[in-house]
Protein backbone atom coordinates (compact mmCIF):
# COMPACT_ATOMS: atom_id res chain seq x y z
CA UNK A 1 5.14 -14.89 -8.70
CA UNK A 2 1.58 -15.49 -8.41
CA UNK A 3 0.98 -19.08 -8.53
CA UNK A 4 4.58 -19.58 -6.18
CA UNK A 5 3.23 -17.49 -2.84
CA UNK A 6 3.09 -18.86 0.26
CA UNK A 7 -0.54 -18.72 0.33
CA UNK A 8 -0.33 -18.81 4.69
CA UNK A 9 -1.92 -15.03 5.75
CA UNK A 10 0.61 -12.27 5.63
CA UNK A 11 -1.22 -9.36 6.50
CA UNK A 12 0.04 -7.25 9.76
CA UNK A 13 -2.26 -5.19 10.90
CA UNK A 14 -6.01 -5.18 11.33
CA UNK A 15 -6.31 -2.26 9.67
CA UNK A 16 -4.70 -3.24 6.27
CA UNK A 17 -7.19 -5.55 6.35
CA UNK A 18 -9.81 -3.48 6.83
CA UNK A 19 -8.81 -1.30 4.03
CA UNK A 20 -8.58 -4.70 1.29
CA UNK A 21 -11.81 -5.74 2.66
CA UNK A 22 -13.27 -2.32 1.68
CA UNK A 23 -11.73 -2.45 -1.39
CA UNK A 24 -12.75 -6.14 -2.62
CA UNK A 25 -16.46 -5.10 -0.84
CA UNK A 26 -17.17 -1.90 -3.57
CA UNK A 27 -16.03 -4.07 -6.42
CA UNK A 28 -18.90 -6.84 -5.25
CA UNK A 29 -21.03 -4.28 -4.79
CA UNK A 30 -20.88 -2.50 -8.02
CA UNK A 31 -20.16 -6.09 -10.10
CA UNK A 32 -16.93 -4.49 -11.74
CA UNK A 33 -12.96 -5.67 -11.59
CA UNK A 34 -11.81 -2.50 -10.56
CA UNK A 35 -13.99 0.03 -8.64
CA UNK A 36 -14.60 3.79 -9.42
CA UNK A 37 -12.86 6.23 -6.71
CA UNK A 38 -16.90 7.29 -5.36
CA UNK A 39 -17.74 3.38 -6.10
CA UNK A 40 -15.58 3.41 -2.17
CA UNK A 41 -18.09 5.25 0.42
CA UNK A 42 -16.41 8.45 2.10
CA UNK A 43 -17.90 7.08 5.37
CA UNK A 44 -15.79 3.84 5.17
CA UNK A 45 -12.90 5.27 4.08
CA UNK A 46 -12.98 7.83 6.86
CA UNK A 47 -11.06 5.81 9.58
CA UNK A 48 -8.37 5.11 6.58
CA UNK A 49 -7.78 8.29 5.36
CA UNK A 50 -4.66 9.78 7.36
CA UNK A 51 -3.01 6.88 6.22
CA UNK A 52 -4.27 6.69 2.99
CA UNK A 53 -1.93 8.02 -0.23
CA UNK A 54 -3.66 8.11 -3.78
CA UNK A 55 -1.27 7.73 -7.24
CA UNK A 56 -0.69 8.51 -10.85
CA UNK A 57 1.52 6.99 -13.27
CA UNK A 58 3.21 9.58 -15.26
CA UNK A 59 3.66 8.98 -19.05
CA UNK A 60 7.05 7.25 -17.90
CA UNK A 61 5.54 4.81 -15.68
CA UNK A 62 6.83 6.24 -12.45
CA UNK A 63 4.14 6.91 -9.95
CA UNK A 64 3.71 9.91 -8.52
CA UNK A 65 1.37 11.41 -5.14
CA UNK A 66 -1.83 13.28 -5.95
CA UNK A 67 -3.04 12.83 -2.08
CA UNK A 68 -0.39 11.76 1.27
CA UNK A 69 -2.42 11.94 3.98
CA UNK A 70 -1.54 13.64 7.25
CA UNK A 71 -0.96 10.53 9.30
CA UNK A 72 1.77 9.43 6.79
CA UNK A 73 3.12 13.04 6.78
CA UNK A 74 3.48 12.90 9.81
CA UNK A 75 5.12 9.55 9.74
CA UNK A 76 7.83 10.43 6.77
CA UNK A 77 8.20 14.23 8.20
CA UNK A 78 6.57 15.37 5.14
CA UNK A 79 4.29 15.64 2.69
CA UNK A 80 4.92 14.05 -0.55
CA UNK A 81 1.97 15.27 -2.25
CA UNK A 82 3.41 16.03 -5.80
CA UNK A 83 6.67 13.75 -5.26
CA UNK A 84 7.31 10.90 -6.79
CA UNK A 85 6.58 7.72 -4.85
CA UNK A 86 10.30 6.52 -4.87
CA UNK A 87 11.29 9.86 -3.20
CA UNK A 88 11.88 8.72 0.49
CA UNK A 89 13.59 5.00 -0.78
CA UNK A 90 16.99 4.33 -1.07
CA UNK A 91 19.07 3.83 -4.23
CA UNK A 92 18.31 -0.20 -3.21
CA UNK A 93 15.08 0.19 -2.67
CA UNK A 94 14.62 2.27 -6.03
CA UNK A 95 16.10 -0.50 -8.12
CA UNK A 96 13.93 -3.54 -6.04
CA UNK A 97 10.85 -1.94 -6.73
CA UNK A 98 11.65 -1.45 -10.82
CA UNK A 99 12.77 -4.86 -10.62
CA UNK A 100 9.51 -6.32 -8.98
CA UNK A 101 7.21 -4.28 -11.13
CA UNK A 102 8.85 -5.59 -14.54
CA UNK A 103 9.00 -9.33 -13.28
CA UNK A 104 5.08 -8.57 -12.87
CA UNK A 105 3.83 -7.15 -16.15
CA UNK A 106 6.61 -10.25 -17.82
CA UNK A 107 3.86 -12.99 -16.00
CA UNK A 108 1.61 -11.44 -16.60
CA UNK A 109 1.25 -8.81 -19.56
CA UNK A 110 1.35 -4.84 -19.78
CA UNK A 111 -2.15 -4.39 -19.53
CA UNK A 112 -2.57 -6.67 -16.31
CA UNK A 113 -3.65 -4.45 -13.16
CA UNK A 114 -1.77 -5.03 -9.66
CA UNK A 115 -2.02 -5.51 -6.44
CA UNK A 116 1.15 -4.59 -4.39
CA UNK A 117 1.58 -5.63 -0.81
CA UNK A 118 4.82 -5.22 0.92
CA UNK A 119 6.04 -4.83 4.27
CA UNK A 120 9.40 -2.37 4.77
CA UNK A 121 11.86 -0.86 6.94
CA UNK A 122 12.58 2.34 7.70
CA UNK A 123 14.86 4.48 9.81
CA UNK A 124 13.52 6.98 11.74
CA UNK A 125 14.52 10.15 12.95
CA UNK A 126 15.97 9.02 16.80
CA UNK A 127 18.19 6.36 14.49
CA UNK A 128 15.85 3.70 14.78
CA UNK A 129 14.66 1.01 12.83
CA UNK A 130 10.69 0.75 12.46
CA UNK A 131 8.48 -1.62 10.07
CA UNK A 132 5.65 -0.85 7.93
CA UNK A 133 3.07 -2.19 5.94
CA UNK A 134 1.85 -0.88 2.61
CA UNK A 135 -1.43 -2.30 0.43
CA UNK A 136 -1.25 -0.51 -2.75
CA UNK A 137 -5.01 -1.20 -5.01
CA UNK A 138 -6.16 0.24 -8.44
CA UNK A 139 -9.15 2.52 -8.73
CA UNK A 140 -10.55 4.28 -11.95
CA UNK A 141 -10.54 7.39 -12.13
CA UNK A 142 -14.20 9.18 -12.92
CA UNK A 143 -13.30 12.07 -14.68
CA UNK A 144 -10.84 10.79 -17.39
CA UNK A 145 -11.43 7.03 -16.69
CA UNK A 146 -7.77 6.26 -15.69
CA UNK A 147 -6.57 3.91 -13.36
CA UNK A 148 -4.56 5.17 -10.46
CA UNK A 149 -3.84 3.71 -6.97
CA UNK A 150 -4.68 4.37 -3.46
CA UNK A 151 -2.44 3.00 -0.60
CA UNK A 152 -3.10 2.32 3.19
CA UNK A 153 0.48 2.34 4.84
CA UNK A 154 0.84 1.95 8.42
CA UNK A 155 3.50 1.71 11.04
CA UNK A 156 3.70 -1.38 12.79
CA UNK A 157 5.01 0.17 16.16
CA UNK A 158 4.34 2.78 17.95
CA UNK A 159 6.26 6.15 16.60
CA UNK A 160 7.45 8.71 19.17
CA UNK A 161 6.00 11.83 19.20
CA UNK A 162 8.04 13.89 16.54
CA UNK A 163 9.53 10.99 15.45
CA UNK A 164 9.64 10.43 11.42
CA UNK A 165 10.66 8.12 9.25
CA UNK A 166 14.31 9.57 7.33
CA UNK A 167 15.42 7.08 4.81
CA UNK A 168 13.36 3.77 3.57
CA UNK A 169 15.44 0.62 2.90
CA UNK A 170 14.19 -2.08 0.28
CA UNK A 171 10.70 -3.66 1.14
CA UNK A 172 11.79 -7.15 3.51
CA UNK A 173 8.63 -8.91 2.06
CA UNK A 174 6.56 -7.73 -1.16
CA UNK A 175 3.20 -9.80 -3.09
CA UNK A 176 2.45 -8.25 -6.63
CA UNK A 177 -0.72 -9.63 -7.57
CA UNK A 178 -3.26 -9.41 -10.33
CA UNK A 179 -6.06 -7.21 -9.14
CA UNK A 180 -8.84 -7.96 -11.41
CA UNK A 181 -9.18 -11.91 -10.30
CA UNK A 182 -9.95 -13.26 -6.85
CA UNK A 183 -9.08 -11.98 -3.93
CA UNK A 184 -5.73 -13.95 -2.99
CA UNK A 185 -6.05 -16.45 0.23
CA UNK A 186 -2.73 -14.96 1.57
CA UNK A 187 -4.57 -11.29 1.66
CA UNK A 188 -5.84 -12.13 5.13
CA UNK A 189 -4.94 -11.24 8.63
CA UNK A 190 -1.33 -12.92 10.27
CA UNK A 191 -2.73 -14.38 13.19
CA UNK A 192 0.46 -14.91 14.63
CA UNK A 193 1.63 -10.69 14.25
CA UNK A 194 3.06 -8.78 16.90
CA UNK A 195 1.37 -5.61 15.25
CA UNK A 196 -2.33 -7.40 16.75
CA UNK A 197 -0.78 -6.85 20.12
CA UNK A 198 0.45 -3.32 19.31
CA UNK A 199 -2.55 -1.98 18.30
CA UNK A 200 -4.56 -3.82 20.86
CA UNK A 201 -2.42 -1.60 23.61
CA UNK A 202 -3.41 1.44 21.35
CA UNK A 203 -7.11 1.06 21.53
């Protein structure tokens, strides 16, 4: 998985990128693998956190939303705060992601920490089909020392207003990765991705 990626950049959008390079910049800072949740300033987070989604693994491995910011409500048409991740997916897209996950920890061992990048597709509520982009990173949590996950997902076209995303189909493109070694030389900015031009006509 690792060691076999197309190590050309994949990311999308800017702003994925500007959420790993906040990540990989606290863990520098603080000289640890994985960063503490207040090791990540507030004031940097701030122009990620509509988009932003934080996770727990349950006892039974499946993840589940302690935060889904308003931007991605907005997005799905609700708030999955309290849901379990796989809620909005398919019954495809369910069984890809299980499938993904367990070909991770068998290269590289239960205890190993990921990294999850994926791009998906979506249908939205005017029958459409939209992409996203998801970067999924560990944390550790202060208070019990756990390690959960916080996401940046992000549409990569412009959604209509009242328009929401209805059913997700099974991610087109997805990187596991270990998290606790280098920052991978495919986790850069796509020069060649429409979404540059899209959000370029946002600004």
């Amino acid at each position: 998985m690792g060691a076999h990626q197309d190590q050309n950049p994949a990311l999308q959008s800017p702003k994925t990128v500007g959420f790993a390079d906040l990540w990989y910049r606290a863990r520098t800072v603080v000289k640890t693998t994985i960063p503490l949740k207040t090791d990540m300033p507030l004031m940097e987070l701030a122009p990620f956190m509509a988009n932003l989604a934080m996770l727990k693994h349950e006892p039974d491995g499946r993840a589940r939303y302690t935060l889904f910011g308003t931007g991605l409500a907005a997005a799905f048409g609700q708030d999955l705060t309290g849901q379990y991740a796989e809620t909005p997916m398919n019954e495809e897209a369910r069984a890809k992601l299980e499938a993904v996950i367990g070909a991770f920890y068998e290269e590289h061992g239960r205890d190993a920490l990921f990294g999850r990048w994926t791009l998906s597709k979506a249908r939205t509520s005017s029958g459409r089909l939209i992409e996203f982009e998801n970067l999924a990173l560990p944390y550790r949590e202060e208070n019990d020392d756990s390690i959960r996950y916080i996401a940046y997902a992000i549409a990569l076209t412009t959604l209509d207003f009242g328009e929401g995303m209805v059913e997700r189909f099974p991610d087109t493109a997805t990187r596991m990765f270990n998290a606790e070694t280098d920052r991978p030389d495919w986790l850069q900015q796509d020069p060649a991705s429409a979404a540059l031009i899209v959000e370029a006509n946002v600004a």
